[in-house]
PDB file of N, CA and C in Angstrom:
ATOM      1  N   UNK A   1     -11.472   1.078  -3.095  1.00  0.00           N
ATOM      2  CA  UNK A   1     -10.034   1.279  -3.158  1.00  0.00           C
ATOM      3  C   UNK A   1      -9.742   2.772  -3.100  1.00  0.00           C
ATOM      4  N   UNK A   2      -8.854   3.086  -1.778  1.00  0.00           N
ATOM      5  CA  UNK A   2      -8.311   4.453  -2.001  1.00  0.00           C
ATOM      6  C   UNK A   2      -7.421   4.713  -3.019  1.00  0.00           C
ATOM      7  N   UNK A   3      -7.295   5.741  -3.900  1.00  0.00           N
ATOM      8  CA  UNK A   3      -6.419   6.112  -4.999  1.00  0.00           C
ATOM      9  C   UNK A   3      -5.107   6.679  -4.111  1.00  0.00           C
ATOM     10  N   UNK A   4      -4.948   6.874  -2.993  1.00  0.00           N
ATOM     11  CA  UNK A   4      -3.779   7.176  -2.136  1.00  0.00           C
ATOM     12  C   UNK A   4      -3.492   5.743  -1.698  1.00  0.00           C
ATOM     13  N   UNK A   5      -3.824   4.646  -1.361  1.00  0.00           N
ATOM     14  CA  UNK A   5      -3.375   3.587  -1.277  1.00  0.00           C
ATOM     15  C   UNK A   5      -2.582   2.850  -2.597  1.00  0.00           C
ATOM     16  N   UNK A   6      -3.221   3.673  -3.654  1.00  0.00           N
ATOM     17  CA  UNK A   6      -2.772   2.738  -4.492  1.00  0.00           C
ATOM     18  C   UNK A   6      -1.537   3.503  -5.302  1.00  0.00           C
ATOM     19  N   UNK A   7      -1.820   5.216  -4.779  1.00  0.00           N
ATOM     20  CA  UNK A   7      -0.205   5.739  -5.291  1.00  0.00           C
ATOM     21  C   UNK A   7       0.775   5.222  -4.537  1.00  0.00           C
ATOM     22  N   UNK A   8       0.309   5.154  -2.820  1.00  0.00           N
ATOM     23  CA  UNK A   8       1.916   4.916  -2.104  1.00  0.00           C
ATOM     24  C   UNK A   8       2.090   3.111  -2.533  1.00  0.00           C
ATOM     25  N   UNK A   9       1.315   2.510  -2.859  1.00  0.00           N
ATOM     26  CA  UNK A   9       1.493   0.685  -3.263  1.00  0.00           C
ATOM     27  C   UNK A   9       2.313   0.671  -4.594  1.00  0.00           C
ATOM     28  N   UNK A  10       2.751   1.747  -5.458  1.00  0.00           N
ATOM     29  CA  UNK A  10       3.021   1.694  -6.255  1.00  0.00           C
ATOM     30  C   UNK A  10       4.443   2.840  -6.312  1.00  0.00           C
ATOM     31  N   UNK A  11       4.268   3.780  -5.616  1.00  0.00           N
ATOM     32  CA  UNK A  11       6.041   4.273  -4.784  1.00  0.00           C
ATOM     33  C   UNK A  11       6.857   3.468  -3.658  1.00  0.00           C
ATOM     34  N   UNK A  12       5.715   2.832  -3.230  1.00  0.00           N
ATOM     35  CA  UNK A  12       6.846   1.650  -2.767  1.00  0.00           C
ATOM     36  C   UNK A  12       7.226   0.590  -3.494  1.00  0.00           C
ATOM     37  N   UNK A  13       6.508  -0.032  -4.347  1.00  0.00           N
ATOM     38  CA  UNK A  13       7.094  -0.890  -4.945  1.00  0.00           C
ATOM     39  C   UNK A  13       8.182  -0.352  -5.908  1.00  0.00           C
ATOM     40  N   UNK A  14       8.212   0.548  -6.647  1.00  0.00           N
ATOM     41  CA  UNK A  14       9.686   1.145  -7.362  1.00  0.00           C
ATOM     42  C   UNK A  14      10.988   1.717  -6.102  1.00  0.00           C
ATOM     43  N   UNK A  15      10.518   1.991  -5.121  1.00  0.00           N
ATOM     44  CA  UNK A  15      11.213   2.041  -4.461  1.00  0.00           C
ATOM     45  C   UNK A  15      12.100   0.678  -3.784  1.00  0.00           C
ATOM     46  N   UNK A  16      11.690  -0.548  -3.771  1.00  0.00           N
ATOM     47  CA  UNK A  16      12.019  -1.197  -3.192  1.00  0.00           C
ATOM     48  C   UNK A  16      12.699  -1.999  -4.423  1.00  0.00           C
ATOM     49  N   UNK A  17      12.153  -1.851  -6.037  1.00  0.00           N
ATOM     50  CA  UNK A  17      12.373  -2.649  -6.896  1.00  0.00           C
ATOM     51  C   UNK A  17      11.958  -3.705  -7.073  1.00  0.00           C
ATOM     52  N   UNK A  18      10.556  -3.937  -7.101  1.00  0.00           N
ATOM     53  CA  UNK A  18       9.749  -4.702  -7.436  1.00  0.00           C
ATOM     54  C   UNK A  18       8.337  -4.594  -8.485  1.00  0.00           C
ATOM     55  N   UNK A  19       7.921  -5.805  -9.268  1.00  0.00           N
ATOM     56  CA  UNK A  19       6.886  -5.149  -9.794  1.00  0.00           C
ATOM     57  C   UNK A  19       5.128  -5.624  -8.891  1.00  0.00           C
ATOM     58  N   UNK A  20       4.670  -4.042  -9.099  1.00  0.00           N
ATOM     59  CA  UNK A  20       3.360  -4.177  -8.724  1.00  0.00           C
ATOM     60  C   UNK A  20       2.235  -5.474  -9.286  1.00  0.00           C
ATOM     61  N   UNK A  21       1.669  -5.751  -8.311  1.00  0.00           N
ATOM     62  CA  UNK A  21       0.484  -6.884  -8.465  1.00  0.00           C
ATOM     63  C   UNK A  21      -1.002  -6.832  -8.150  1.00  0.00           C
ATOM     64  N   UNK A  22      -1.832  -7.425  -8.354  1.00  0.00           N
ATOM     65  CA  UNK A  22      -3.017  -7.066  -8.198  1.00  0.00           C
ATOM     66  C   UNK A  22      -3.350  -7.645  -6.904  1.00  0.00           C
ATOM     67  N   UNK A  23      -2.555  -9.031  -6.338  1.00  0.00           N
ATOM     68  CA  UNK A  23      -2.404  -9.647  -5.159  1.00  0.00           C
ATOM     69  C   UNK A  23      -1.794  -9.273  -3.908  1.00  0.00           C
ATOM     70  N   UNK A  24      -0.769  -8.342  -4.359  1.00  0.00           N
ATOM     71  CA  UNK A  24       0.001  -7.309  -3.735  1.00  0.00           C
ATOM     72  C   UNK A  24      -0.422  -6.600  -3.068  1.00  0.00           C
ATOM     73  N   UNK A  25      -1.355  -5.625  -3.821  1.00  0.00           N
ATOM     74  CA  UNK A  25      -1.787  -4.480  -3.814  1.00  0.00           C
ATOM     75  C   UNK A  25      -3.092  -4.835  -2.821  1.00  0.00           C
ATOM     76  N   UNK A  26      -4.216  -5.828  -2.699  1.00  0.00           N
ATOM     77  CA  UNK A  26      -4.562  -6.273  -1.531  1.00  0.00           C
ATOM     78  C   UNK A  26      -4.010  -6.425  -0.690  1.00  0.00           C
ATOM     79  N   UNK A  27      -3.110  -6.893  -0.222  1.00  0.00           N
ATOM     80  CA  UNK A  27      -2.028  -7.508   0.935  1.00  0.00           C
ATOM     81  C   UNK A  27      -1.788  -5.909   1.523  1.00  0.00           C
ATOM     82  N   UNK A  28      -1.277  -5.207   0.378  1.00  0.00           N
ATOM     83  CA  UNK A  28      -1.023  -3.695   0.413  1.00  0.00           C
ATOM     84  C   UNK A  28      -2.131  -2.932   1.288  1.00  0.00           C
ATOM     85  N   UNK A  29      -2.924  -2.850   1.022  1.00  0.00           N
ATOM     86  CA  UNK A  29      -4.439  -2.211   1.725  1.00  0.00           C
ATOM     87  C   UNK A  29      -4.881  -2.763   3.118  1.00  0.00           C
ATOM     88  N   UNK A  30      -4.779  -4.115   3.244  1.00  0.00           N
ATOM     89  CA  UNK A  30      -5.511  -4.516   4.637  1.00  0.00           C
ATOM     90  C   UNK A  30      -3.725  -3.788   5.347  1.00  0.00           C
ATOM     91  N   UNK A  31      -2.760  -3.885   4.780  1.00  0.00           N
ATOM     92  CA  UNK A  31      -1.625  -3.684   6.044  1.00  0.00           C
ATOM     93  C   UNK A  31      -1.495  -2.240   5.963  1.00  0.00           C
ATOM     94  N   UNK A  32      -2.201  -1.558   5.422  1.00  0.00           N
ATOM     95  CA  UNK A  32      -2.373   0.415   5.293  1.00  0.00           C
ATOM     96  C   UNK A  32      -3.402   0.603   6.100  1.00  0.00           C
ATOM     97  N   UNK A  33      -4.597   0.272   5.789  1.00  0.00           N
ATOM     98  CA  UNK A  33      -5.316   0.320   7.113  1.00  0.00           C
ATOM     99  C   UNK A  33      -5.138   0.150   8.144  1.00  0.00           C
ATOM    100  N   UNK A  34      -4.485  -1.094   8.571  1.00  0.00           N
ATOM    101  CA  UNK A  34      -4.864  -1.748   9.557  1.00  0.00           C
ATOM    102  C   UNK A  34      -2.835  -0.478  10.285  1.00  0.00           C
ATOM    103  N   UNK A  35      -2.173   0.077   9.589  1.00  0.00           N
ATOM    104  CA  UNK A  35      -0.891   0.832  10.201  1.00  0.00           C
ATOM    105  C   UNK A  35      -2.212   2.263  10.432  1.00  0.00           C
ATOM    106  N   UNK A  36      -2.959   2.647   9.507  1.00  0.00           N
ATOM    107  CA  UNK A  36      -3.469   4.046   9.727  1.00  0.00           C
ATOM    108  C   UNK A  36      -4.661   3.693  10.452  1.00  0.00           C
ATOM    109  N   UNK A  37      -5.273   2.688  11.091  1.00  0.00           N
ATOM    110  CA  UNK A  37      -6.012   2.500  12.326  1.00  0.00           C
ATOM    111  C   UNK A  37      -5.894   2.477  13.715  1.00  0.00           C
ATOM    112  N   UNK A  38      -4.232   2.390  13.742  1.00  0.00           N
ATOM    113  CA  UNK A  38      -3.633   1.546  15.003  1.00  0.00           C
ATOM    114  C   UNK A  38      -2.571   2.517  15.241  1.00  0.00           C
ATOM    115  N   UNK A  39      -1.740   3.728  13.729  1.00  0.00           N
ATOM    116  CA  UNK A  39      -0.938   4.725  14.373  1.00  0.00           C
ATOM    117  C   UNK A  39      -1.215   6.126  13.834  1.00  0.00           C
ATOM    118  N   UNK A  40      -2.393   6.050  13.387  1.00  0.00           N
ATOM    119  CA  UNK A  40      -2.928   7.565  12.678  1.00  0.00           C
ATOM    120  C   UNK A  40      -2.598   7.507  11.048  1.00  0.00           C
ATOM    121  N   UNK A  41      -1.946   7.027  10.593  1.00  0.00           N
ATOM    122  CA  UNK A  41      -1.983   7.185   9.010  1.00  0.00           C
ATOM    123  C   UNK A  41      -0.449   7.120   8.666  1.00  0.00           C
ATOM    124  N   UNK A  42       0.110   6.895   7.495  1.00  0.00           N
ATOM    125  CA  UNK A  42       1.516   7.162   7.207  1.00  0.00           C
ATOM    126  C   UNK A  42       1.784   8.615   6.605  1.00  0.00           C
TER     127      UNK A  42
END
């Protein structure tokens, strides 16, 4: 687990107003990779 995956999984979720999950936060990672594989990174 990147610790930068898991700050922006957790500024987006207050941003959006939701609470963070541990199920989430997977879901969170394969769709961060798979945006910073395919457009360089956020």
């Amino acid at each position: 687990m990147n610790f930068k995956v898991l700050r922006y999984y957790v500024f987006t979720c207050e941003l959006i107003g939701v609470t963070p999950s541990f199920k989430g936060l997977k879901q969170f990672e394969i769709f961060y990779m798979w945006e910073w594989s395919n457009y360089g990174g956020c």
